[in-house]
C-alpha atoms as a PDB file:
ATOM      1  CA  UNK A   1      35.898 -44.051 -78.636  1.00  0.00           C
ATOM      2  CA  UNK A   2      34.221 -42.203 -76.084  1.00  0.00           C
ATOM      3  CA  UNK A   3      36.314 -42.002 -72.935  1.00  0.00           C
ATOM      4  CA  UNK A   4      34.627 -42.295 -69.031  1.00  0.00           C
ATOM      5  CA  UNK A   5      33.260 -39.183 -67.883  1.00  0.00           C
ATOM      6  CA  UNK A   6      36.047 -36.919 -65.802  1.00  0.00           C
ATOM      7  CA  UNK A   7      35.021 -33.969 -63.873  1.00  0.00           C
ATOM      8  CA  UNK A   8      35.772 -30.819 -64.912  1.00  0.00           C
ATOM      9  CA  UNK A   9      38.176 -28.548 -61.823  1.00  0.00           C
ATOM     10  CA  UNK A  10      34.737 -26.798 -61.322  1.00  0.00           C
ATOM     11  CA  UNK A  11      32.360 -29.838 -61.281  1.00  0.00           C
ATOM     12  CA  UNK A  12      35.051 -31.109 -58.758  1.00  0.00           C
ATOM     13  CA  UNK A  13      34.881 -28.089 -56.298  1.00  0.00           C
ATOM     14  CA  UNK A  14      31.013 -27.601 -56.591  1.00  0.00           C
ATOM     15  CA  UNK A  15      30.139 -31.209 -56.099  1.00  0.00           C
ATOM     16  CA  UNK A  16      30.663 -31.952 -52.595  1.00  0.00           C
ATOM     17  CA  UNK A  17      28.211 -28.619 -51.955  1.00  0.00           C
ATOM     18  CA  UNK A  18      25.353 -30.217 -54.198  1.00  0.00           C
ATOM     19  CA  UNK A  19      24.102 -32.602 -50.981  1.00  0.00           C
ATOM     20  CA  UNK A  20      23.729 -29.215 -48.761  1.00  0.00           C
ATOM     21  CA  UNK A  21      21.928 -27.615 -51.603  1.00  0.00           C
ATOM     22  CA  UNK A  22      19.538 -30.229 -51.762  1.00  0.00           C
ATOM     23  CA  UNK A  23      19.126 -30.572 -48.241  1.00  0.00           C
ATOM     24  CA  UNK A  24      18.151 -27.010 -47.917  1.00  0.00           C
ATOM     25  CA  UNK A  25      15.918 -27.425 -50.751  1.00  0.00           C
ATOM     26  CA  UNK A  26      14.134 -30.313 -48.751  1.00  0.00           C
ATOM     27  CA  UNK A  27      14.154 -28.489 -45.711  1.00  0.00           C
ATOM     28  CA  UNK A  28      12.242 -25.539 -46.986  1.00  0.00           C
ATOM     29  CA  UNK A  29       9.830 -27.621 -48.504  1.00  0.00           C
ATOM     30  CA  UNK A  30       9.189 -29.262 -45.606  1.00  0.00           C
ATOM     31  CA  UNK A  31       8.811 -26.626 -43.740  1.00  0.00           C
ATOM     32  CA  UNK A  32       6.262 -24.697 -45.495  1.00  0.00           C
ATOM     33  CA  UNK A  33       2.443 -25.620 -43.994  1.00  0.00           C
ATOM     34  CA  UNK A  34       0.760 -27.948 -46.613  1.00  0.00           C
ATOM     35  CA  UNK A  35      -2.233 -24.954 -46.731  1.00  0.00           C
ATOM     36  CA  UNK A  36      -0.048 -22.769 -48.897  1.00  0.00           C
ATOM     37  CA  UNK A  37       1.661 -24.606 -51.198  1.00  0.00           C
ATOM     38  CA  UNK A  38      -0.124 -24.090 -54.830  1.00  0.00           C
ATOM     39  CA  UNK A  39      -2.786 -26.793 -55.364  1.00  0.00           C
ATOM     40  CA  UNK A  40      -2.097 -28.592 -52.235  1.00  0.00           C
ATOM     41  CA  UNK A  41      -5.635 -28.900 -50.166  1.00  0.00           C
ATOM     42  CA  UNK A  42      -5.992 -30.620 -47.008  1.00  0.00           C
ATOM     43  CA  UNK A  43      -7.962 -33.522 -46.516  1.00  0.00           C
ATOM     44  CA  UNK A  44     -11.597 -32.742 -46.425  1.00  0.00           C
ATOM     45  CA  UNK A  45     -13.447 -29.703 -47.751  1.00  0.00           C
ATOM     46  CA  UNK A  46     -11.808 -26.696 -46.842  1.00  0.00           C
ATOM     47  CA  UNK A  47     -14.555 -24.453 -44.413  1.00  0.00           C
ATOM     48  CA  UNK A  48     -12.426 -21.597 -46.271  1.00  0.00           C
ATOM     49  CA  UNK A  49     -11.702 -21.638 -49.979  1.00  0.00           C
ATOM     50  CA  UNK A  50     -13.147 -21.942 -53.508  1.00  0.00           C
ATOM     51  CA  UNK A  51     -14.130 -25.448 -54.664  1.00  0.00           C
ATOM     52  CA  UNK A  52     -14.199 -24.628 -58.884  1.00  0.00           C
ATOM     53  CA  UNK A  53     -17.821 -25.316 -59.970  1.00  0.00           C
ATOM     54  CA  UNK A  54     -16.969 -25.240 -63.706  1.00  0.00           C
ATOM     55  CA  UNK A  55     -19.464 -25.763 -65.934  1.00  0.00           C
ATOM     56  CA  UNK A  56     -22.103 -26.005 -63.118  1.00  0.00           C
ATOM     57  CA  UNK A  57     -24.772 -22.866 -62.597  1.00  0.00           C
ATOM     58  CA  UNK A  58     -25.371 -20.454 -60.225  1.00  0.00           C
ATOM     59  CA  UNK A  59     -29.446 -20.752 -59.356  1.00  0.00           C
ATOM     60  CA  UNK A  60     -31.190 -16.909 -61.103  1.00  0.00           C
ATOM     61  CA  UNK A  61     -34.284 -17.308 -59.313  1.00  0.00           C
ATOM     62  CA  UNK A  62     -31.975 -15.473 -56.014  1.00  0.00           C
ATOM     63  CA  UNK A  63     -33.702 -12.312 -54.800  1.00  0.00           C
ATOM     64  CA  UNK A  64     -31.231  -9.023 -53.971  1.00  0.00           C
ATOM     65  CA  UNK A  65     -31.364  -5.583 -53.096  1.00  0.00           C
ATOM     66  CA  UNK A  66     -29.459  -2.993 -55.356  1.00  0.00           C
ATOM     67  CA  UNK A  67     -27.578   0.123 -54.207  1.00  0.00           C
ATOM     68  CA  UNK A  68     -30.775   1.867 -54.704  1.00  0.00           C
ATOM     69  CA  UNK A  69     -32.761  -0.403 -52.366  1.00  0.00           C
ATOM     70  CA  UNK A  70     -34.739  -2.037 -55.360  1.00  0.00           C
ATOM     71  CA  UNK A  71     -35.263  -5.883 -55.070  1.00  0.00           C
ATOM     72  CA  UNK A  72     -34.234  -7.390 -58.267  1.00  0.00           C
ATOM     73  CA  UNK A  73     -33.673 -11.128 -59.328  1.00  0.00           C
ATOM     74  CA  UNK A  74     -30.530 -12.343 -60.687  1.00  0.00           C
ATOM     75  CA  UNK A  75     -32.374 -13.157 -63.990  1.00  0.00           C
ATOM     76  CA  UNK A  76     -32.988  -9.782 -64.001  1.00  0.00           C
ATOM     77  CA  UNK A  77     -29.605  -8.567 -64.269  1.00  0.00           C
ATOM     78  CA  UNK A  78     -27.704 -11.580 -65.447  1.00  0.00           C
ATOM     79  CA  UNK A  79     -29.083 -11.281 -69.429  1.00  0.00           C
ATOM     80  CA  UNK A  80     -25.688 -11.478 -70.888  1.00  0.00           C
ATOM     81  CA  UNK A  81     -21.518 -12.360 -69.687  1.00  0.00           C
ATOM     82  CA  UNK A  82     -21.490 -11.612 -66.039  1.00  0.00           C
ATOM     83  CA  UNK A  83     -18.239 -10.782 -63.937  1.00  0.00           C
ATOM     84  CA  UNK A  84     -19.695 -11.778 -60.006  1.00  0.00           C
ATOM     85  CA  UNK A  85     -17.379 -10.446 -57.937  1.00  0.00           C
ATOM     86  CA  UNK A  86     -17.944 -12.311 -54.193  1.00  0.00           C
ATOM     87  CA  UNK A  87     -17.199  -9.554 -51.518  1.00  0.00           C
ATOM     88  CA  UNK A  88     -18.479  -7.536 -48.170  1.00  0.00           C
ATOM     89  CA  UNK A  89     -18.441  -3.848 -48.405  1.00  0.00           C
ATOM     90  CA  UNK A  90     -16.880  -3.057 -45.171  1.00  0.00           C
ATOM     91  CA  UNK A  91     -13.673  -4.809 -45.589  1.00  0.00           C
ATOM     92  CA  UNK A  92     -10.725  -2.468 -45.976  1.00  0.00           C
ATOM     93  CA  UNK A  93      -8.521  -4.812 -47.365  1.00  0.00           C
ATOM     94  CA  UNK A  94      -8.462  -7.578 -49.833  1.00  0.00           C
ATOM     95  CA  UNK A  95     -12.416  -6.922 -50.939  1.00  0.00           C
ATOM     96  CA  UNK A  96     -11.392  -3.279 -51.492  1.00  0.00           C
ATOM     97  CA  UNK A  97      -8.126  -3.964 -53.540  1.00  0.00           C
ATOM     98  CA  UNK A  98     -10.405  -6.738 -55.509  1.00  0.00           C
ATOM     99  CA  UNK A  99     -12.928  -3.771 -56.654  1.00  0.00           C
ATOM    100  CA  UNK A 100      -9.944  -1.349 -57.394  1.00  0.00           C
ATOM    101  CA  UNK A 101      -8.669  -3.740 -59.702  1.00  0.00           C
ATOM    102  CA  UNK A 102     -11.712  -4.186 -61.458  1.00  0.00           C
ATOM    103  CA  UNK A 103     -12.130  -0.789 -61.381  1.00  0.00           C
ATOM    104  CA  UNK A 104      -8.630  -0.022 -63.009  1.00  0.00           C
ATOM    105  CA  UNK A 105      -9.051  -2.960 -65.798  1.00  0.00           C
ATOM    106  CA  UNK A 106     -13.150  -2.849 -66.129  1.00  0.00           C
ATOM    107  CA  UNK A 107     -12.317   0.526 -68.898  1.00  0.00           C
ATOM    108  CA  UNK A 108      -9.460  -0.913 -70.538  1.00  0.00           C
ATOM    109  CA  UNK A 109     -11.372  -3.625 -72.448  1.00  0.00           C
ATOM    110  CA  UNK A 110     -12.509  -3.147 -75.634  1.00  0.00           C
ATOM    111  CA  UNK A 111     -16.242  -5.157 -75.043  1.00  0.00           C
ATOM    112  CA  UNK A 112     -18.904  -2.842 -74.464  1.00  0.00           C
ATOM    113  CA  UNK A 113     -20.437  -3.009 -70.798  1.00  0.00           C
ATOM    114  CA  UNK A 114     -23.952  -3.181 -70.717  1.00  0.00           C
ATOM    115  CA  UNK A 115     -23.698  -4.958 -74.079  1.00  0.00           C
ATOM    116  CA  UNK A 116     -21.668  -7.333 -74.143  1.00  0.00           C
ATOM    117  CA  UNK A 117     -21.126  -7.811 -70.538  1.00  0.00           C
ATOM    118  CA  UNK A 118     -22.062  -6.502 -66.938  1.00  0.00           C
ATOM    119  CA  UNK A 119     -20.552  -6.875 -63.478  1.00  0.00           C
ATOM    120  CA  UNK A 120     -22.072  -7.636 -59.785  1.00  0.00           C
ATOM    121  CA  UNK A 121     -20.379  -7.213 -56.765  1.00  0.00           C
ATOM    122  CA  UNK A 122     -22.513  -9.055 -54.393  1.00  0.00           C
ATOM    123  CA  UNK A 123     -22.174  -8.921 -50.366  1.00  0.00           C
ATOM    124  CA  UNK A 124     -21.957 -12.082 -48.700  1.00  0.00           C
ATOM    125  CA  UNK A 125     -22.595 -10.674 -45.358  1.00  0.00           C
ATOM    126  CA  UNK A 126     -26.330 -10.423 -44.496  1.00  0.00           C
ATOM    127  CA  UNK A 127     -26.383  -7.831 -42.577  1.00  0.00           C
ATOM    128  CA  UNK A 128     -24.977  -5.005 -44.997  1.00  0.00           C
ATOM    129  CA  UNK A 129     -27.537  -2.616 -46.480  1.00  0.00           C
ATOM    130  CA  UNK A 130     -27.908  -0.703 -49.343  1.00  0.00           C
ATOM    131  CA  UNK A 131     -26.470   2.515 -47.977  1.00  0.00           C
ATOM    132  CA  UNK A 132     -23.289   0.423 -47.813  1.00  0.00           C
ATOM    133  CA  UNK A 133     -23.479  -0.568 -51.042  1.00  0.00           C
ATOM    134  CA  UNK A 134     -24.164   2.814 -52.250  1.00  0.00           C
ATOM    135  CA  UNK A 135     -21.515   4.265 -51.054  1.00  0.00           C
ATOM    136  CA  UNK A 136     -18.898   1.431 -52.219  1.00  0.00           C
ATOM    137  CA  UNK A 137     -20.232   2.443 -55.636  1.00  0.00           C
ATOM    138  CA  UNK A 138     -19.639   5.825 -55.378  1.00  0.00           C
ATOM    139  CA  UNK A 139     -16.485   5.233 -54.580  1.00  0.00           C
ATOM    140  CA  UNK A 140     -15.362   3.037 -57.617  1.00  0.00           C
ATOM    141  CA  UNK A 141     -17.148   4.947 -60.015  1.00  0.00           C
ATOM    142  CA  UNK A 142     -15.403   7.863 -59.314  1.00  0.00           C
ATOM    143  CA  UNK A 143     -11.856   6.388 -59.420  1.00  0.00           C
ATOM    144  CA  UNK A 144     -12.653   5.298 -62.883  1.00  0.00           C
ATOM    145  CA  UNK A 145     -13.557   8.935 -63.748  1.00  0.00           C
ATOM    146  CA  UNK A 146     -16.715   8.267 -65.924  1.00  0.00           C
ATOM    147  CA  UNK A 147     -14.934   5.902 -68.483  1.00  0.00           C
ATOM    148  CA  UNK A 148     -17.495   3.374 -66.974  1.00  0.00           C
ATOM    149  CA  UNK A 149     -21.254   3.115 -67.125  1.00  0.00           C
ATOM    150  CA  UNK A 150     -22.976   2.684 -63.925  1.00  0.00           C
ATOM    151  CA  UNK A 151     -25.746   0.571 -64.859  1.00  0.00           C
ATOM    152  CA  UNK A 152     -22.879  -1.925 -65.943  1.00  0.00           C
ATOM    153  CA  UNK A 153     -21.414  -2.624 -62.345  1.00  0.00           C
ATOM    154  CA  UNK A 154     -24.905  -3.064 -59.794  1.00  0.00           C
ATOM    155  CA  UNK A 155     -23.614  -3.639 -56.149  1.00  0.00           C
ATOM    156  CA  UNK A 156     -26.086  -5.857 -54.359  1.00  0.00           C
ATOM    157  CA  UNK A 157     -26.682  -6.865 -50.504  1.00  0.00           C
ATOM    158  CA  UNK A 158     -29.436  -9.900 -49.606  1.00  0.00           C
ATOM    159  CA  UNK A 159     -30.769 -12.046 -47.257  1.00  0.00           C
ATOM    160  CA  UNK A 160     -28.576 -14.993 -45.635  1.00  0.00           C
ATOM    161  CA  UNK A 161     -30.638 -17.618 -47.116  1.00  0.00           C
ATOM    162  CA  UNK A 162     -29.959 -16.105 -50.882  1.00  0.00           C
ATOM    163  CA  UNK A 163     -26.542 -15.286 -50.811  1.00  0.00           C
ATOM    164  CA  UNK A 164     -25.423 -19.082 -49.071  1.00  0.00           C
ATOM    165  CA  UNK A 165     -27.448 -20.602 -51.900  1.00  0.00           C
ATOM    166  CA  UNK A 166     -25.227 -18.490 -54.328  1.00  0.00           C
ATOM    167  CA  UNK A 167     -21.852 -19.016 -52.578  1.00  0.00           C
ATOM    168  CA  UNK A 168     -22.653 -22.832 -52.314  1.00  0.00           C
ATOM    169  CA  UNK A 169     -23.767 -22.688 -55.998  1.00  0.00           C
ATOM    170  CA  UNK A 170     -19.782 -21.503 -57.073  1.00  0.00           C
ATOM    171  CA  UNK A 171     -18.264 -23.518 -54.660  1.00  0.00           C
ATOM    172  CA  UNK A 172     -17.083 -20.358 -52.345  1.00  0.00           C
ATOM    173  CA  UNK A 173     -16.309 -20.927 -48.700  1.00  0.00           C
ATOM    174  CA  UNK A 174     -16.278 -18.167 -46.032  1.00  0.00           C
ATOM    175  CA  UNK A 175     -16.146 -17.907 -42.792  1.00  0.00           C
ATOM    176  CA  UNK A 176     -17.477 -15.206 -39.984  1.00  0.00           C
ATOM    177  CA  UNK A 177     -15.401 -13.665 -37.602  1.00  0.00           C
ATOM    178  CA  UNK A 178     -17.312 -11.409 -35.311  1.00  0.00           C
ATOM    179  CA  UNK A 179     -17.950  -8.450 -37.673  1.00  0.00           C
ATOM    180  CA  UNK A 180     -15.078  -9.480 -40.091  1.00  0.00           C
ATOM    181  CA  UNK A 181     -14.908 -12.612 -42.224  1.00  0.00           C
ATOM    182  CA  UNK A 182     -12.315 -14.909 -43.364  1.00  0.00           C
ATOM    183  CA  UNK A 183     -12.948 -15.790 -47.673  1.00  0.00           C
ATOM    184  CA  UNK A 184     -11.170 -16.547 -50.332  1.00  0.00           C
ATOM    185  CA  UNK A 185     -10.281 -13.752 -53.255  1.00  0.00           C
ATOM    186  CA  UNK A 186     -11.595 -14.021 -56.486  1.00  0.00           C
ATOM    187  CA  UNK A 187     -14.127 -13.824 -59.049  1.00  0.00           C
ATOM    188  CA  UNK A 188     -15.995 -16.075 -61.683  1.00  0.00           C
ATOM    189  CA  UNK A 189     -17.756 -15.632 -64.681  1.00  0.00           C
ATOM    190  CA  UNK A 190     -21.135 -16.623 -66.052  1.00  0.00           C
ATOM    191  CA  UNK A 191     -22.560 -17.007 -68.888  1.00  0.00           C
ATOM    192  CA  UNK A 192     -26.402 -15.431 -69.613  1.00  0.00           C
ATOM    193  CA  UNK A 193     -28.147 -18.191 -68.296  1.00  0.00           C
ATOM    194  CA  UNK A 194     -25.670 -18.529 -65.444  1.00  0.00           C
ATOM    195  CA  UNK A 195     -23.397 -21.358 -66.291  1.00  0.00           C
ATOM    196  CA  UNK A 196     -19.679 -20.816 -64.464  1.00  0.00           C
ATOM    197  CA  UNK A 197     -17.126 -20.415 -67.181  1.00  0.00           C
ATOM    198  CA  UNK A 198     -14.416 -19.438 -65.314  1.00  0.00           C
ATOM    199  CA  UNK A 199     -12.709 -18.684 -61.853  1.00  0.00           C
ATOM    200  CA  UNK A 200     -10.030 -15.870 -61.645  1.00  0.00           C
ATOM    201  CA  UNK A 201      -8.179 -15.290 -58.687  1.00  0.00           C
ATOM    202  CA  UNK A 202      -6.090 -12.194 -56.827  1.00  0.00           C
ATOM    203  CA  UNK A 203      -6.646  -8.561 -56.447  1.00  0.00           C
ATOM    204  CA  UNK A 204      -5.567  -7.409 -59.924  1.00  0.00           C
ATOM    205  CA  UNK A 205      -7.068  -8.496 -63.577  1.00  0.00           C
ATOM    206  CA  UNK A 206      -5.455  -7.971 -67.252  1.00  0.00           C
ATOM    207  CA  UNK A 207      -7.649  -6.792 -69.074  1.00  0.00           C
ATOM    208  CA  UNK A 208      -6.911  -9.861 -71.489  1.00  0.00           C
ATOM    209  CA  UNK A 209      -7.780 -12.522 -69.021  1.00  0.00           C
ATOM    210  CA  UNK A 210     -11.452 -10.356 -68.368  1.00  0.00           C
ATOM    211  CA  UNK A 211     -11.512 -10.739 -72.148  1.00  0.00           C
ATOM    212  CA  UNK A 212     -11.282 -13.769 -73.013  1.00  0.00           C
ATOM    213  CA  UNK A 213     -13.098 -14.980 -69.966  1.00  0.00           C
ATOM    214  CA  UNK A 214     -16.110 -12.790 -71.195  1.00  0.00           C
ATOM    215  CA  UNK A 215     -15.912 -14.073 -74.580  1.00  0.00           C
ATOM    216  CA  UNK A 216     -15.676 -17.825 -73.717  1.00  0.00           C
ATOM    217  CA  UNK A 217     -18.892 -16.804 -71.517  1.00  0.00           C
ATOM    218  CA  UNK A 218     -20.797 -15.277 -74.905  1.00  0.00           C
ATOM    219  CA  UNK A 219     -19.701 -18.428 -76.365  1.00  0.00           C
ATOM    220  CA  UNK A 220     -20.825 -20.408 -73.483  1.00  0.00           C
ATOM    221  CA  UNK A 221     -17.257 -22.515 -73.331  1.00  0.00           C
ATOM    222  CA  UNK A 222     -15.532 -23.322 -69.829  1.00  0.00           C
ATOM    223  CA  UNK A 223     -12.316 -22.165 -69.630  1.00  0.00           C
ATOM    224  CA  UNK A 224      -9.307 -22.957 -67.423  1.00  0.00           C
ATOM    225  CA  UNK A 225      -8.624 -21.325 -64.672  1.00  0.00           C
ATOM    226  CA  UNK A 226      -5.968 -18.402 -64.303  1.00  0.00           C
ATOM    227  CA  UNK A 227      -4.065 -18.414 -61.078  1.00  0.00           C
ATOM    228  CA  UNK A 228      -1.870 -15.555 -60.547  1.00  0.00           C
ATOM    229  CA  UNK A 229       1.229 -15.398 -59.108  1.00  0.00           C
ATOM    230  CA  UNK A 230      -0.117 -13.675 -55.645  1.00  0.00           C
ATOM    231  CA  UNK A 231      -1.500 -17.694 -54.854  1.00  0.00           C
ATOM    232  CA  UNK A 232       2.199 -18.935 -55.158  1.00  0.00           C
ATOM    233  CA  UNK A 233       4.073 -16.312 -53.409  1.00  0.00           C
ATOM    234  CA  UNK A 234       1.736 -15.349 -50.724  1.00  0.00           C
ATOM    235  CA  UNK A 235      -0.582 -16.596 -48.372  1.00  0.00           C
ATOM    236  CA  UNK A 236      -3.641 -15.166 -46.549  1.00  0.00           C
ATOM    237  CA  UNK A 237      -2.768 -14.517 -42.783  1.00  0.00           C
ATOM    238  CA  UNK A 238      -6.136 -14.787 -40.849  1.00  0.00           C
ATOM    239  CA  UNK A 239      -4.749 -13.033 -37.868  1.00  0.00           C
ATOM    240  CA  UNK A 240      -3.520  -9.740 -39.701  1.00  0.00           C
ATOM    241  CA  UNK A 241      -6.402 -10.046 -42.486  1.00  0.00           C
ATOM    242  CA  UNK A 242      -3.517  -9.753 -45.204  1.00  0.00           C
ATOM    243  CA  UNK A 243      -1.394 -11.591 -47.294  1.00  0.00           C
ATOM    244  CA  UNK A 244       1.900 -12.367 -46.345  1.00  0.00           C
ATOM    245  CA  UNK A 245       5.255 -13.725 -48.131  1.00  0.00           C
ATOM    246  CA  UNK A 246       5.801 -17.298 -48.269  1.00  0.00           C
ATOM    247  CA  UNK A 247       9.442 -17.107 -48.013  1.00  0.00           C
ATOM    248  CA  UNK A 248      10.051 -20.699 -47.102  1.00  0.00           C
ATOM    249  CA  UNK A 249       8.352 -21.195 -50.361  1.00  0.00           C
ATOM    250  CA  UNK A 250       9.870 -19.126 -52.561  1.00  0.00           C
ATOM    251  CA  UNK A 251      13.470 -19.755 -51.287  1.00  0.00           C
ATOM    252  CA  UNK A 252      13.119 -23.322 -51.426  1.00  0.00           C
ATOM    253  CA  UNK A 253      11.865 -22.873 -55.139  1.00  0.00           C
ATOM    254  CA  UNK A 254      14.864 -21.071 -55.850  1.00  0.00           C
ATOM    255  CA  UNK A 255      17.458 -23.513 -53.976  1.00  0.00           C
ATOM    256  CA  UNK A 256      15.545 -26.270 -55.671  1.00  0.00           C
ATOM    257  CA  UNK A 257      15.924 -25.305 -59.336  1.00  0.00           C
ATOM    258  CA  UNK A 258      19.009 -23.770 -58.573  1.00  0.00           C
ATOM    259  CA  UNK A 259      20.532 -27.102 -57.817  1.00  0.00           C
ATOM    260  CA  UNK A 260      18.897 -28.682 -60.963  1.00  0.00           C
ATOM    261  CA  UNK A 261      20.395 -25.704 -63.144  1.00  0.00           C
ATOM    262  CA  UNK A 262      23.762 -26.661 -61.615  1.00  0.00           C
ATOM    263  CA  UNK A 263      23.714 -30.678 -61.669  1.00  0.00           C
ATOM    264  CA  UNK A 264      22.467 -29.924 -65.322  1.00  0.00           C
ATOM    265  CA  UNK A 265      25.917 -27.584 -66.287  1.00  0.00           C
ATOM    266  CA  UNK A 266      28.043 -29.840 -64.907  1.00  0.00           C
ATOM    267  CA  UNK A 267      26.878 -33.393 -66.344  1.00  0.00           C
ATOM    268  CA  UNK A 268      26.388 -31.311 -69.571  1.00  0.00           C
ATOM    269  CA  UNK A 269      29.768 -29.318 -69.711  1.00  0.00           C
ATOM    270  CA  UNK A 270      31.915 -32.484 -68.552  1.00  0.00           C
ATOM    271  CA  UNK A 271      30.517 -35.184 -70.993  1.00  0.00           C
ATOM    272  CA  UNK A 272      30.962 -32.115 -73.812  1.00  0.00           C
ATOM    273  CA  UNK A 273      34.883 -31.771 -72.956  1.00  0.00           C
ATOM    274  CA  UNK A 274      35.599 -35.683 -72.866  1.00  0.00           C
ATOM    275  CA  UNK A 275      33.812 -36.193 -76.316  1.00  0.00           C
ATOM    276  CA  UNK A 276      35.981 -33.590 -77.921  1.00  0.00           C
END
């Protein structure tokens, strides 16, 4: 016969504290501004953000100028897999860490650029030139010491009209702030007639998730979207231009399964001792 449950001297002395854990938990929750928690949106469409356009495509009749001040169509260079990476050249921060980590993964995979796949960064403000563009090139190209070909990675500017009709097209929201401009970080993939396979988000890529996003493209199969941990833990501060810890967040995360963990042991570990 099993006999009623009887708390262990442990379960008795951590007991009483479980109501203060969960308060806390509840507290930092509630604290935390519904913008950053993961896949929380505010009512409305966002005026900054990505709305995921999967399976939708980008229009290729869009006219840009390459880093070599040739106009060129997006059917032109979009004949195969296409990483589009949505940036502005004179941003020192989050645009610049976005290209370095394309720039450290782009070599690591084993697909052949040019081949098998090719890569656009493309300016969404208007009033960049190719000179800028140019020299953003440079720049990358270098850091990944020749291991990359150039014709693989074009870096375009355009016209206002072109580049909202590709932003709108992927669902990416930005927003102008005197020279400066508040947007979202990420890239998506197409497939060769344009079709958005898949979003990827943060400043830093495996080289498996480029992979397999650029094969599901050749195979012209949506895929679901990688997050990365960066979305969870930290939040974009439009006054600093950076992102910034959510400690609130992550604390209340940890408080929260923290007390589960606990109320878990303790039912567990007592009902174990009174059926032996």
């Amino acid at each position: 016969m099993i006999q009623a449950t009887t708390p262990s001297p442990l379960a008795r002395a951590l007991l009483p504290a479980l109501p203060c854990v969960w308060l806390l938990a509840a507290l930092a929750f509630a604290l935390v501004p519904a913008a950053s928690l993961g896949g929380v949106q505010p009512a409305g469409p966002s005026p900054i953000g990505v709305e995921e356009r999967l399976g939708e495509s980008i229009p290729l009749d869009l006219s840009f100028t390459d880093e070599e001040g040739r106009r060129v169509l997006l059917k032109e260079l979009i004949s195969r897999p296409t990483i589009i990476a949505p940036v502005y050249y004179r941003c020192s921060n989050v645009c610049n860490f976005l290209q370095v980590g394309l720039a450290r993964s782009l070599p690591e995979l084993k697909l052949k650029p040019g081949e098998d796949f090719q890569v656009l960064s493309i300016s969404f403000d208007e009033t960049e030139t190719p000179h800028w563009a140019r020299n953003i090139k440079r720049i990358h190209m270098a850091a990944m010491g020749g291991k990359f070909p150039e014709q693989s990675w074009r870096f375009l500017t355009g016209e206002l009209e072109d580049i909202q009709r590709l932003t709108e097209a992927a669902g990416y929201r930005y927003q102008r702030q005197g020279v400066d401009f508040l947007h979202p970080v990420a890239v998506f993939v197409v497939t060769a007639d344009g079709k958005i396979v898949r979003y990827l988000y943060g400043t830093s890529y495996l080289p498996m998730d480029l992979t397999l996003s650029l094969m599901e493209a050749a195979e012209g199969r949506v895929g679901p979207t990688i997050r990365k941990v960066v979305e969870f833990c930290f939040s974009y501060d439009p006054a600093n231009k950076t992102y910034v810890f959510n400690l609130l967040r992550v604390s209340g995360t940890i408080v929260f399964l923290t007390a589960a963990g606990l109320l878990t042991f303790l039912v567990v570990t007592g009902r174990r001792k009174n059926l032996h």
